[in-house]
C-alpha atoms as a PDB file:
ATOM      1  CA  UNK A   1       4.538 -10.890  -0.507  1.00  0.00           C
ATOM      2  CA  UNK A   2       3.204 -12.033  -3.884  1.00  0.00           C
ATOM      3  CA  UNK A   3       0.262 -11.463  -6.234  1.00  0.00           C
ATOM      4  CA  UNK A   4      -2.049 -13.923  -4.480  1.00  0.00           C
ATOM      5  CA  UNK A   5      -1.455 -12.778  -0.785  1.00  0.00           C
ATOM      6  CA  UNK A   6      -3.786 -10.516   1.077  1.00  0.00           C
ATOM      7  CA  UNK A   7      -2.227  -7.680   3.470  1.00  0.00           C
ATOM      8  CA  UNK A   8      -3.643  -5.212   6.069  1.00  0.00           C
ATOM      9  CA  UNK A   9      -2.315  -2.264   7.675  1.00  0.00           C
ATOM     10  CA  UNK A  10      -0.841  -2.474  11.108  1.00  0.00           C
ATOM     11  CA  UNK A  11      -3.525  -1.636  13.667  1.00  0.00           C
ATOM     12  CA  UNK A  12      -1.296   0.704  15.635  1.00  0.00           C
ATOM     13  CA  UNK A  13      -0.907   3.195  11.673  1.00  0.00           C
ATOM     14  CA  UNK A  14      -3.179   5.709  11.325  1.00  0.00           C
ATOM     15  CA  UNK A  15      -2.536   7.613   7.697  1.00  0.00           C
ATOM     16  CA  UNK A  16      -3.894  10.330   5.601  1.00  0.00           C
ATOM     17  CA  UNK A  17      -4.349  11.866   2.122  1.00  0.00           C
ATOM     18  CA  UNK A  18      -2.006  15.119   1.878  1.00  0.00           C
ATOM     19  CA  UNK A  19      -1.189  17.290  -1.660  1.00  0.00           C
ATOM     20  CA  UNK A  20       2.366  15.548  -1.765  1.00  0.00           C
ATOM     21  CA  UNK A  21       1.235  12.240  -0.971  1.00  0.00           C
ATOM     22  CA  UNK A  22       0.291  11.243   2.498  1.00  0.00           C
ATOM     23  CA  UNK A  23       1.031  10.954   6.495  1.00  0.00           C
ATOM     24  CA  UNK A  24       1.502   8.160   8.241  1.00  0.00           C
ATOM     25  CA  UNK A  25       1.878   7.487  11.856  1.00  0.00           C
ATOM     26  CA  UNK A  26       3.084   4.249  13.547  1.00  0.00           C
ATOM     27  CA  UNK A  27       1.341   5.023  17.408  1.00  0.00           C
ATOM     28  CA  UNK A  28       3.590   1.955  18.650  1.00  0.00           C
ATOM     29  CA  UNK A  29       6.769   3.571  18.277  1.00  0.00           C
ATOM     30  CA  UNK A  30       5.380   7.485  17.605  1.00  0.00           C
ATOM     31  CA  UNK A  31       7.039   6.829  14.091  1.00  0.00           C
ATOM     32  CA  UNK A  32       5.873   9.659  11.733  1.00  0.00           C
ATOM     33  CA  UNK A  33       6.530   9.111   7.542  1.00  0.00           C
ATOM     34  CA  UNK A  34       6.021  11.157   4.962  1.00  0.00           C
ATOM     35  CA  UNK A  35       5.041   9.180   1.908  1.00  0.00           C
ATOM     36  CA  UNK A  36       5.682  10.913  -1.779  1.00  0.00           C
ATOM     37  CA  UNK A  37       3.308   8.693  -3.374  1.00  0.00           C
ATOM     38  CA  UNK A  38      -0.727   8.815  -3.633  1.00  0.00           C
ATOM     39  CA  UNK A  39      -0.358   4.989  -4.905  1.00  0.00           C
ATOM     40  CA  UNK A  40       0.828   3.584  -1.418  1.00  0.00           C
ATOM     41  CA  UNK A  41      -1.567   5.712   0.479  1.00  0.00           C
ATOM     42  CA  UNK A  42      -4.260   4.060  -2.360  1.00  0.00           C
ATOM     43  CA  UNK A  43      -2.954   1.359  -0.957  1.00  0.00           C
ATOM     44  CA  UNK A  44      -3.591   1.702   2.251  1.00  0.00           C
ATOM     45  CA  UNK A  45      -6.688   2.611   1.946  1.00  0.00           C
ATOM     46  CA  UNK A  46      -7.679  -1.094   0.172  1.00  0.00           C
ATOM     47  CA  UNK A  47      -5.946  -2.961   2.326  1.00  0.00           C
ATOM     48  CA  UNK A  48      -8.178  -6.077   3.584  1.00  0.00           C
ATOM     49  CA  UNK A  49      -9.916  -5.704   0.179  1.00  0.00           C
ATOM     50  CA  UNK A  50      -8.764  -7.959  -2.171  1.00  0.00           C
ATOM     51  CA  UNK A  51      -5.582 -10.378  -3.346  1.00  0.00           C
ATOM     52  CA  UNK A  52      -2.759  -8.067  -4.287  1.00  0.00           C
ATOM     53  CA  UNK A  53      -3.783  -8.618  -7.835  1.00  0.00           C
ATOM     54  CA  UNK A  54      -7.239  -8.255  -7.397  1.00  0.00           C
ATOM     55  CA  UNK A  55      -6.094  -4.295  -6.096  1.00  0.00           C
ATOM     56  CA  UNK A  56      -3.204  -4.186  -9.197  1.00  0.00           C
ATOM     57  CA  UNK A  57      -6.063  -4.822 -11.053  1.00  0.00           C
ATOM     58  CA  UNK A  58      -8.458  -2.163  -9.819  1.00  0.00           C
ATOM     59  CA  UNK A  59      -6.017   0.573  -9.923  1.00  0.00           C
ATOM     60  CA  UNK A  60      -4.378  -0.452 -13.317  1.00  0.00           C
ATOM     61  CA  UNK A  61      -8.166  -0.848 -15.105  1.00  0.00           C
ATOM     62  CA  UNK A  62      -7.578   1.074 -18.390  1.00  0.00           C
ATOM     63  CA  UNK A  63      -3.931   0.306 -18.728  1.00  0.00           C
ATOM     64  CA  UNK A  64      -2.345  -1.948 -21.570  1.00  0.00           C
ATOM     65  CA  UNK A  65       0.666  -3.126 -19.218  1.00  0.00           C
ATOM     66  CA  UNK A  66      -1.060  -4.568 -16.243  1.00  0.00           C
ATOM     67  CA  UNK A  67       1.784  -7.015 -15.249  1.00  0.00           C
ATOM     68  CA  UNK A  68       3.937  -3.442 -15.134  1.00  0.00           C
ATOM     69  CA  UNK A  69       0.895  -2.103 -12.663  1.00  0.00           C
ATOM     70  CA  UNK A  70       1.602  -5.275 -10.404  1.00  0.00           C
ATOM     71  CA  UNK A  71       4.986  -5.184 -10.234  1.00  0.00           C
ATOM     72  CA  UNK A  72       4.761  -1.384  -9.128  1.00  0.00           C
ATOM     73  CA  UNK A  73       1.930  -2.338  -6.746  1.00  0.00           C
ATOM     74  CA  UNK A  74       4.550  -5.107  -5.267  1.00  0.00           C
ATOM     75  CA  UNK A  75       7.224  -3.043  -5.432  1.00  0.00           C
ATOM     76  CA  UNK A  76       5.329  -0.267  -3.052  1.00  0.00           C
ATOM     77  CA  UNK A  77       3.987  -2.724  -0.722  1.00  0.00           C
ATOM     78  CA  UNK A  78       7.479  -4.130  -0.227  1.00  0.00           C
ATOM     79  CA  UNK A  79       8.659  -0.725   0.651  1.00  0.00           C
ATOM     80  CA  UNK A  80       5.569   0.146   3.149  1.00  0.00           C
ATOM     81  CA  UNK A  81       6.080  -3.867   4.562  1.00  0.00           C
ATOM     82  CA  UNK A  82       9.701  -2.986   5.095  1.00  0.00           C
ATOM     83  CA  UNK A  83       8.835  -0.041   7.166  1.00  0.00           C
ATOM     84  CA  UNK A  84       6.574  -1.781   9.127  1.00  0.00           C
ATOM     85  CA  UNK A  85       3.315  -0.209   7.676  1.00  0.00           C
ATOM     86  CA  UNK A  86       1.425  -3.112   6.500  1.00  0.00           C
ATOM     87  CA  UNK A  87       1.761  -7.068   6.855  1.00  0.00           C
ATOM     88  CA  UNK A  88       1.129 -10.016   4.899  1.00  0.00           C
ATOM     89  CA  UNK A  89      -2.489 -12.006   6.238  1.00  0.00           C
END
């Protein structure tokens, strides 16, 4: 996945918003994760919204370092791809 590609999240995950981070269930294989980080449930949430930079962008606004806000925004996206959470469109 790079900046310029769009992703969604798998129709078959359902996910919330939790005090520690979030939930998210995978219905296709009753997989159940328990992510430690509001930023990939942010995430999820914009999927289908924008470029991956267009999104860095949004949730970096204010910062100095936004190339260090899309390389974490990569880096998380890898991790949730990897698990089988969200795809590349």
């Amino acid at each position: 996945m790079d900046a310029r590609s769009w992703y969604r999240v798998d129709p078959e995950v359902r996910f919330r918003y939790e005090e520690f981070g979030g939930v998210v269930y995978r219905r296709s294989d009753d997989r159940l994760f328990f992510l430690k980080s509001r930023r990939a449930i942010d995430l999820l949430q914009l999927a289908g919204s924008g470029t991956v930079a267009e999104i860095a962008s949004r949730l970096g606004s204010g910062v100095d370092d936004r190339a260090k806000v899309e390389r974490r925004v990569l880096g998380t996206l890898a991790a949730l791809e990897e698990l089988g959470i969200v795809y590349e469109s």
